[in-house]
Protein backbone atom coordinates (compact mmCIF):
# COMPACT_ATOMS: atom_id res chain seq x y z
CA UNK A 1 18.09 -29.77 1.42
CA UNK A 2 16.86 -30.31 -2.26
CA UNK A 3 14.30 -32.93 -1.12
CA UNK A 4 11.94 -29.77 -0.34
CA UNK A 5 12.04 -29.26 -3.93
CA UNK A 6 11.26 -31.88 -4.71
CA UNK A 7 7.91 -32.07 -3.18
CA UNK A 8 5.12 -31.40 -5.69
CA UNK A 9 2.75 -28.48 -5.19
CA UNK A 10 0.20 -30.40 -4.12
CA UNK A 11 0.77 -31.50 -0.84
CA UNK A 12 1.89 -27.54 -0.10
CA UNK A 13 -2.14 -27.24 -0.93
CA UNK A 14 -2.85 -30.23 1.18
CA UNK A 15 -0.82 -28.80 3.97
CA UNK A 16 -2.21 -25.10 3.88
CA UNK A 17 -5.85 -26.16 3.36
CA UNK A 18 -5.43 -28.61 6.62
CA UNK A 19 -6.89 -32.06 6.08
CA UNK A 20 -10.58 -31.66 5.65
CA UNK A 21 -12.93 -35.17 4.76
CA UNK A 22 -15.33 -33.56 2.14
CA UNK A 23 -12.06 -32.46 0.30
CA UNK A 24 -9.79 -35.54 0.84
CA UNK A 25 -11.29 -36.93 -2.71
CA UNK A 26 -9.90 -34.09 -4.30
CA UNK A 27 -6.46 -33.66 -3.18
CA UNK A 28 -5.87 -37.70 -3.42
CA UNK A 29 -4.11 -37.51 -7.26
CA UNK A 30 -1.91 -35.15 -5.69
CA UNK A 31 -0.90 -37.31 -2.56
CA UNK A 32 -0.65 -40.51 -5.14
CA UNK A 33 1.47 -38.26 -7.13
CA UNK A 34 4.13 -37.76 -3.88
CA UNK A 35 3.94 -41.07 -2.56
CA UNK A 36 4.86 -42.75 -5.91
CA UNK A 37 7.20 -39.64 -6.40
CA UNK A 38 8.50 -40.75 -2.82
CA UNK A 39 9.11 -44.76 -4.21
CA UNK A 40 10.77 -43.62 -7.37
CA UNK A 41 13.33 -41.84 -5.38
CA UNK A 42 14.15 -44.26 -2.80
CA UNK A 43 14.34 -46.51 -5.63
CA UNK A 44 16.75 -44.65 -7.74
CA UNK A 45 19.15 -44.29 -4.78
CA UNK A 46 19.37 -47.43 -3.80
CA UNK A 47 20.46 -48.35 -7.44
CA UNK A 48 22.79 -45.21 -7.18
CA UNK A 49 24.17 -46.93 -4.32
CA UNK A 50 24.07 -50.68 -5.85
CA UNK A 51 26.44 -48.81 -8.47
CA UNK A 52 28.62 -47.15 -6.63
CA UNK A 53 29.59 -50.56 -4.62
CA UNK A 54 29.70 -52.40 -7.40
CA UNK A 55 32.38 -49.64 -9.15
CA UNK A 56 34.47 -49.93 -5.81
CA UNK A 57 34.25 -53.59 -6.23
CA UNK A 58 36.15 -53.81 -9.82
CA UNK A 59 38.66 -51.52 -8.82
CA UNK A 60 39.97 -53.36 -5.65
């Protein structure tokens, strides 16, 4: 449920404008920004979940 907020405002602009070529150039910092925004959270969960194994680990 949170992931919505976690979406940056600019692909809400992308998505009411509706893809158009001539403005693509524009709006392409914005879809960098999600899709690196996107990589950063995958990657902090799967360390999250490294973590949390590795806790259950040392206590059995």
């Amino acid at each position: 449920m949170f992931l919505y907020f976690l979406i940056p405002p600019g692909i809400e602009a992308f998505t009411q404008r509706g893809f158009v070529w001539d403005g693509s150039f524009n709006l392409a910092p914005d879809l960098m920004t999600w899709l690196v925004m996107g990589i950063c959270f995958d990657f902090i969960q799967e360390i999250r979940k490294i973590i949390i194994l590795q806790r259950m680990k040392s206590h059995s």
